[in-house]
C-alpha atoms as a PDB file:
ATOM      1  CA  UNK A   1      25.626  16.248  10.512  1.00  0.00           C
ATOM      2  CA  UNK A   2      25.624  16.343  14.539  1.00  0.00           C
ATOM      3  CA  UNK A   3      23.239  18.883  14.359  1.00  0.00           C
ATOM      4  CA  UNK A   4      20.625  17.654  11.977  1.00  0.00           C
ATOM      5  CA  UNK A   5      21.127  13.840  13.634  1.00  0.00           C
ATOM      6  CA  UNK A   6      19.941  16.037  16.778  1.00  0.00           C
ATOM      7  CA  UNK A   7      17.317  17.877  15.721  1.00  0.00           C
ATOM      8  CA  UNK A   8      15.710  15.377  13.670  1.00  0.00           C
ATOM      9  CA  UNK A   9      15.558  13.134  17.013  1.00  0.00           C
ATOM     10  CA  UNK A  10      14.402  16.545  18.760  1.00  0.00           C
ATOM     11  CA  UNK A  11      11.581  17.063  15.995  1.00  0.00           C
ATOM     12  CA  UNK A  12      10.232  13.371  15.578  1.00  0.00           C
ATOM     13  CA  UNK A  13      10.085  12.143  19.459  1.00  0.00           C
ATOM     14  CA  UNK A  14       8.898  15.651  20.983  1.00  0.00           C
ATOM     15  CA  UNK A  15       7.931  18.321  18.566  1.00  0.00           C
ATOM     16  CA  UNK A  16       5.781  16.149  16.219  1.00  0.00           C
ATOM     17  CA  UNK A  17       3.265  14.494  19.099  1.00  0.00           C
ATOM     18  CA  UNK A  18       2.970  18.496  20.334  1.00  0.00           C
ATOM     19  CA  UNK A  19       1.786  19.830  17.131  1.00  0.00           C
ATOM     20  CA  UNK A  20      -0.037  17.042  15.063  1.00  0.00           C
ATOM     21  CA  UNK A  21      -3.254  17.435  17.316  1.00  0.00           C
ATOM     22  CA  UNK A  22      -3.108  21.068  16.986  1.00  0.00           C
ATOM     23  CA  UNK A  23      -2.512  21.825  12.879  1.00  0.00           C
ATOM     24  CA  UNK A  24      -2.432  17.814  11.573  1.00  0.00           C
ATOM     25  CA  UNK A  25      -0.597  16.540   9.110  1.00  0.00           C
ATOM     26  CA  UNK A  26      -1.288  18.365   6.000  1.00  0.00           C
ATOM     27  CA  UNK A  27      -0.744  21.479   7.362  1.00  0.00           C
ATOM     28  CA  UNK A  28       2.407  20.123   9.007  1.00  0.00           C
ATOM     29  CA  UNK A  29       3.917  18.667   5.454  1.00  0.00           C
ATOM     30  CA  UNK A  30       3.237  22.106   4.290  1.00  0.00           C
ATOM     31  CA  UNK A  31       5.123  23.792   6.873  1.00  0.00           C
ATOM     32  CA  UNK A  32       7.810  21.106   6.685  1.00  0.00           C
ATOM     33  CA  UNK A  33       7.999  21.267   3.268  1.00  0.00           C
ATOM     34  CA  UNK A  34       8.478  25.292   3.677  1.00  0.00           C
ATOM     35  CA  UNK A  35      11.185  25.343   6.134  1.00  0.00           C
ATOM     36  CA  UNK A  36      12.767  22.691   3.602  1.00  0.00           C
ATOM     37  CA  UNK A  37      12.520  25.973   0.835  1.00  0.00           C
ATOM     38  CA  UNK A  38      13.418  28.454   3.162  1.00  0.00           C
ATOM     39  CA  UNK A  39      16.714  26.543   4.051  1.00  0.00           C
ATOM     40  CA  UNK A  40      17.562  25.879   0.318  1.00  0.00           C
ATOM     41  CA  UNK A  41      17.031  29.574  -0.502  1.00  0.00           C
ATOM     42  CA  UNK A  42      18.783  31.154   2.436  1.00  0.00           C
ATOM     43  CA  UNK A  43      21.779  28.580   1.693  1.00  0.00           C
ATOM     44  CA  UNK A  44      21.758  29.310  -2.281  1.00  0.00           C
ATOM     45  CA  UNK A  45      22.669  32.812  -1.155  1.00  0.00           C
ATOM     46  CA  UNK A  46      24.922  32.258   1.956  1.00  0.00           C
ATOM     47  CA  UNK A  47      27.091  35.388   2.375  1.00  0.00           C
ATOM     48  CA  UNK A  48      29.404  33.836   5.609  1.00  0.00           C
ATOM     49  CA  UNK A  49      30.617  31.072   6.456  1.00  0.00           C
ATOM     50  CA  UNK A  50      28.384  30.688   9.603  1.00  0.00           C
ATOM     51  CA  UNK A  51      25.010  30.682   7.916  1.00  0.00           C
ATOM     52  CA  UNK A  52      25.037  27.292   6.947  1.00  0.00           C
ATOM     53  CA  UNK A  53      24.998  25.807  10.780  1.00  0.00           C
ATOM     54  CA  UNK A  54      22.390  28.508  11.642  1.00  0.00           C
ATOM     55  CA  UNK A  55      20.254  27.626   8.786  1.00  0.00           C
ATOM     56  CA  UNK A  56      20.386  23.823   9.372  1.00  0.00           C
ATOM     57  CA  UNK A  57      18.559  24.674  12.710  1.00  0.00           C
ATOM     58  CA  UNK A  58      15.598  24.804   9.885  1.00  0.00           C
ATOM     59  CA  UNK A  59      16.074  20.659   9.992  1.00  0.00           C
ATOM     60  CA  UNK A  60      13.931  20.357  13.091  1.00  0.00           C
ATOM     61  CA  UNK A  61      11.038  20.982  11.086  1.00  0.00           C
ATOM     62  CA  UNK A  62      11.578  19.929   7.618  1.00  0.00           C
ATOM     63  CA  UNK A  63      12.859  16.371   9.216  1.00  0.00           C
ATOM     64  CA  UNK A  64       8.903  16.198   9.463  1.00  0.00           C
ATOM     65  CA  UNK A  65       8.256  16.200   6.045  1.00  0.00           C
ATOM     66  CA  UNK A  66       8.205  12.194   5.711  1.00  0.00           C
ATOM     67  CA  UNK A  67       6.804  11.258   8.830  1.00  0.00           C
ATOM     68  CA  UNK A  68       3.994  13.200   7.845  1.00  0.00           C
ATOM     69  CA  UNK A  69       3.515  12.369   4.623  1.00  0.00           C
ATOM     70  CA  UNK A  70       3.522   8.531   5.715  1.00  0.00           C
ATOM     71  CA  UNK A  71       1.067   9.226   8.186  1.00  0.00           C
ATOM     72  CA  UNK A  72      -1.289  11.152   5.772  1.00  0.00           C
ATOM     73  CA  UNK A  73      -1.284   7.779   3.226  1.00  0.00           C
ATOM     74  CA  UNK A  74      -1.436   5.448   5.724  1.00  0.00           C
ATOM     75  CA  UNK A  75      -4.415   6.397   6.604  1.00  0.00           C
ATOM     76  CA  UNK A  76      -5.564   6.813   2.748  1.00  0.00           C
ATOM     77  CA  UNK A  77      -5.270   3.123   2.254  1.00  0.00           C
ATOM     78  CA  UNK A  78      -6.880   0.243   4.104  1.00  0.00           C
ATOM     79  CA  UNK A  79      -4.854  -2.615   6.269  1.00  0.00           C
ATOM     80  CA  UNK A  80      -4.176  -5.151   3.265  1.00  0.00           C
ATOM     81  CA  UNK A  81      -2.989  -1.940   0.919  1.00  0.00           C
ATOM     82  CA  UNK A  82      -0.312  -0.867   3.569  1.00  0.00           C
ATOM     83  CA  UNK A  83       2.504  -2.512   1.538  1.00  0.00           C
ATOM     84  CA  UNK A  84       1.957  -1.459  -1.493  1.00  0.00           C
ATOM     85  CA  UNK A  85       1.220   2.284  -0.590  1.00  0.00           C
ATOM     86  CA  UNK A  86       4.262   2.327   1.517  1.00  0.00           C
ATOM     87  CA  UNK A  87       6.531   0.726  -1.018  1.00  0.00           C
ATOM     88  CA  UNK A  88       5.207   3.099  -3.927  1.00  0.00           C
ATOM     89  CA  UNK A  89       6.522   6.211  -1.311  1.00  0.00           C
ATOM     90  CA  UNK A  90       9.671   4.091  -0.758  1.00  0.00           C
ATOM     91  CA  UNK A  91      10.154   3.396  -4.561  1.00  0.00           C
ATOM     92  CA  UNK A  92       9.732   7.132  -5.768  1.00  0.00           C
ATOM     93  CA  UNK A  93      12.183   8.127  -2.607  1.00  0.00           C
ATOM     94  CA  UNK A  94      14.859   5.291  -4.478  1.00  0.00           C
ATOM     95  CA  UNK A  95      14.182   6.887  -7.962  1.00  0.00           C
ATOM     96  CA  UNK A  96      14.731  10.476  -6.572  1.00  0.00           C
ATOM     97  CA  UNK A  97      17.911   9.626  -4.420  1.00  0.00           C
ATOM     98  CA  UNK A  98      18.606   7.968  -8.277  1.00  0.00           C
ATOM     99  CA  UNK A  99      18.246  11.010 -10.185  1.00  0.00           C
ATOM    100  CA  UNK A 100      18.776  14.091  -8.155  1.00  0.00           C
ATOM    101  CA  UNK A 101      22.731  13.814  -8.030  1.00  0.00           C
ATOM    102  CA  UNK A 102      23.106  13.027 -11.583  1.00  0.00           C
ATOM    103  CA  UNK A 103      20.964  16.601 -11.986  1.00  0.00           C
ATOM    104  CA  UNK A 104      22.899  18.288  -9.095  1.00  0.00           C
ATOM    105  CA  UNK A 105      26.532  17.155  -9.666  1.00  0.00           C
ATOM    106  CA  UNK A 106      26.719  17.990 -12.823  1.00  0.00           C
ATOM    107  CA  UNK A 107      24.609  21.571 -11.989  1.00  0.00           C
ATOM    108  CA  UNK A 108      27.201  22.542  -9.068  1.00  0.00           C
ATOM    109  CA  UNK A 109      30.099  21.218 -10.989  1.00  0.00           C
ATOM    110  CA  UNK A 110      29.285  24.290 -13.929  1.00  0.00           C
ATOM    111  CA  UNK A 111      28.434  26.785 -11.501  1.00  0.00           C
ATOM    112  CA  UNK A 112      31.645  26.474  -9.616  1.00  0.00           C
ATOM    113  CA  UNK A 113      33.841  26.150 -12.440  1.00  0.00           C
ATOM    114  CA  UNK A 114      35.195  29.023 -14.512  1.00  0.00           C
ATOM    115  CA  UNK A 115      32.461  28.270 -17.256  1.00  0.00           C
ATOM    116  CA  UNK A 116      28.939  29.635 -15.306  1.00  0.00           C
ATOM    117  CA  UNK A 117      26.813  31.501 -17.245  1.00  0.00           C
ATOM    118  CA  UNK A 118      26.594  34.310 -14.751  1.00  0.00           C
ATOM    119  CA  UNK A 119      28.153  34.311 -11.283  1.00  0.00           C
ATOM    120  CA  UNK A 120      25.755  32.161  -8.651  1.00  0.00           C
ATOM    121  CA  UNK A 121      27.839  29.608  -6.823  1.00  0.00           C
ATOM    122  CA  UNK A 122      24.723  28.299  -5.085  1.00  0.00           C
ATOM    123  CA  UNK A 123      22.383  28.239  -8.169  1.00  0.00           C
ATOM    124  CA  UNK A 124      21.875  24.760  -7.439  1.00  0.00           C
ATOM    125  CA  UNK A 125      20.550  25.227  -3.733  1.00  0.00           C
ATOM    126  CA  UNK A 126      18.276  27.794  -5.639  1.00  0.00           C
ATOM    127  CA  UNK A 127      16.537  24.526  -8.074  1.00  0.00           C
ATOM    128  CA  UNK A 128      16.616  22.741  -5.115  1.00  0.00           C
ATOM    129  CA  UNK A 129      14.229  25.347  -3.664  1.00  0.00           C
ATOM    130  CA  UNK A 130      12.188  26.067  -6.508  1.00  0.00           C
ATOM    131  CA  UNK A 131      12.080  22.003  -6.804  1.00  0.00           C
ATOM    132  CA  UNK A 132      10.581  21.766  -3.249  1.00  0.00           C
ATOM    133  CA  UNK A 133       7.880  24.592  -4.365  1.00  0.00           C
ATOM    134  CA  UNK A 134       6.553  22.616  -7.110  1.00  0.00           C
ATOM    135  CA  UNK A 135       6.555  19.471  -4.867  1.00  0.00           C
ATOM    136  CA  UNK A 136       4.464  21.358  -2.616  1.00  0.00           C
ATOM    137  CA  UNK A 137       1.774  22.353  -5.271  1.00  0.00           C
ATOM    138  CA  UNK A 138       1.760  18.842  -5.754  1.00  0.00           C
ATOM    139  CA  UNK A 139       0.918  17.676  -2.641  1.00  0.00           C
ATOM    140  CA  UNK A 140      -1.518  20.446  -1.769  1.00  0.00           C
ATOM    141  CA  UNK A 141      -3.120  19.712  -5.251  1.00  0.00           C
ATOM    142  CA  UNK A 142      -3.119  15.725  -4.688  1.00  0.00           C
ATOM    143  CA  UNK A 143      -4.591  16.281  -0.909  1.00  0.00           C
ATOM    144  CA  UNK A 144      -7.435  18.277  -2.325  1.00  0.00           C
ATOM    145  CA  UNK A 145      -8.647  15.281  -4.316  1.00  0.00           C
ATOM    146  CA  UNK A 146     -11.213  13.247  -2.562  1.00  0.00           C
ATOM    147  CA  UNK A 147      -9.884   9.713  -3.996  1.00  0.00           C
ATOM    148  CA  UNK A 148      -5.924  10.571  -3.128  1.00  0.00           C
ATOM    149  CA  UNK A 149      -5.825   6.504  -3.162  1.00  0.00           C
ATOM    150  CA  UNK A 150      -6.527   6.394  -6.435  1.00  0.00           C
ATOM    151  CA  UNK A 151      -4.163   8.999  -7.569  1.00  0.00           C
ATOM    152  CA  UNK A 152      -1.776   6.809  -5.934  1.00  0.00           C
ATOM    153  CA  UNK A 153      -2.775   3.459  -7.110  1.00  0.00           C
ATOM    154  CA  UNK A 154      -2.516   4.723 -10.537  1.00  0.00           C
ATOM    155  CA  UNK A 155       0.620   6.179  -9.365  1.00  0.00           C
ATOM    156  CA  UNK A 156       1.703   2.785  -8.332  1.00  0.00           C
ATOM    157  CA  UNK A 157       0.275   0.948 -11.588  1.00  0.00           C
ATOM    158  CA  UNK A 158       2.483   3.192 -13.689  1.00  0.00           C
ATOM    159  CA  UNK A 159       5.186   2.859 -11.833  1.00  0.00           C
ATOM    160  CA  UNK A 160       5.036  -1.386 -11.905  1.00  0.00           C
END
């Protein structure tokens, strides 16, 4: 935890303000979002004990994933839509912190236990991964719209 508390200060105060003038912030969420998969697939097959700490170094770059994604709507939406865009991002980040352990629990629970279909104790790092791929088709798919507002307005409606 040490670690990623550090490196997520590291990332957001100095290594963010370095690179967002040079590759902006979609190409930064993308990155982010990669060295988010890269960590979940190098931990799903962990073969030492040390790999974990030495992967979490990934953290100083996919710590940029929100920031950055923030930053992009922010500037999708005008002044008097601030809330509401912000609170939709907020609102699916309260459903997903909802959900995701009542998928994962019970997900590591059989793959540790005696009762796995087949033998892959970090099969649910391995979702998490392939999760984080399909969230990244999203966003690449939703930034390619012209009207992303929209998207997320109707996003929001639904959601309300």
């Amino acid at each position: 935890m040490i670690i990623l508390g550090i490196s997520g200060i590291m990332s957001q105060m100095i290594l963010m303000p370095t690179l967002i003038p040079y590759f902006g912030e979609y190409k930064l969420l993308s990155f982010s979002l990669f060295a988010g998969f890269l960590s979940m697939l190098i931990d799903s097959i962990t073969w030492a004990q040390w790999v974990p700490y030495i992967v979490s170094m990934f953290s100083i770059f996919h710590i940029m994933e929100t920031p950055c994604l923030r930053s992009i709507v922010s500037k999708q939406f005008g002044r008097d839509e601030q809330g509401m865009a912000q609170g939709c991002i907020s609102s699916i980040t309260s459903f997903a912190n909802i959900i995701s352990p009542l998928i994962f629990s019970p997900l590591t629970d059989l793959f540790l236990s005696d009762k796995a279909p087949f033998y892959y104790p970090g099969f649910n790092f391995l979702c998490m991964a392939i999760g984080m791929v399909i969230i990244s088709y999203i966003i690449s798919f939703l930034s390619s719209c012209v009207h992303l507002n929209l998207v997320l307005c109707a996003a929001y409606s639904v959601h309300s």
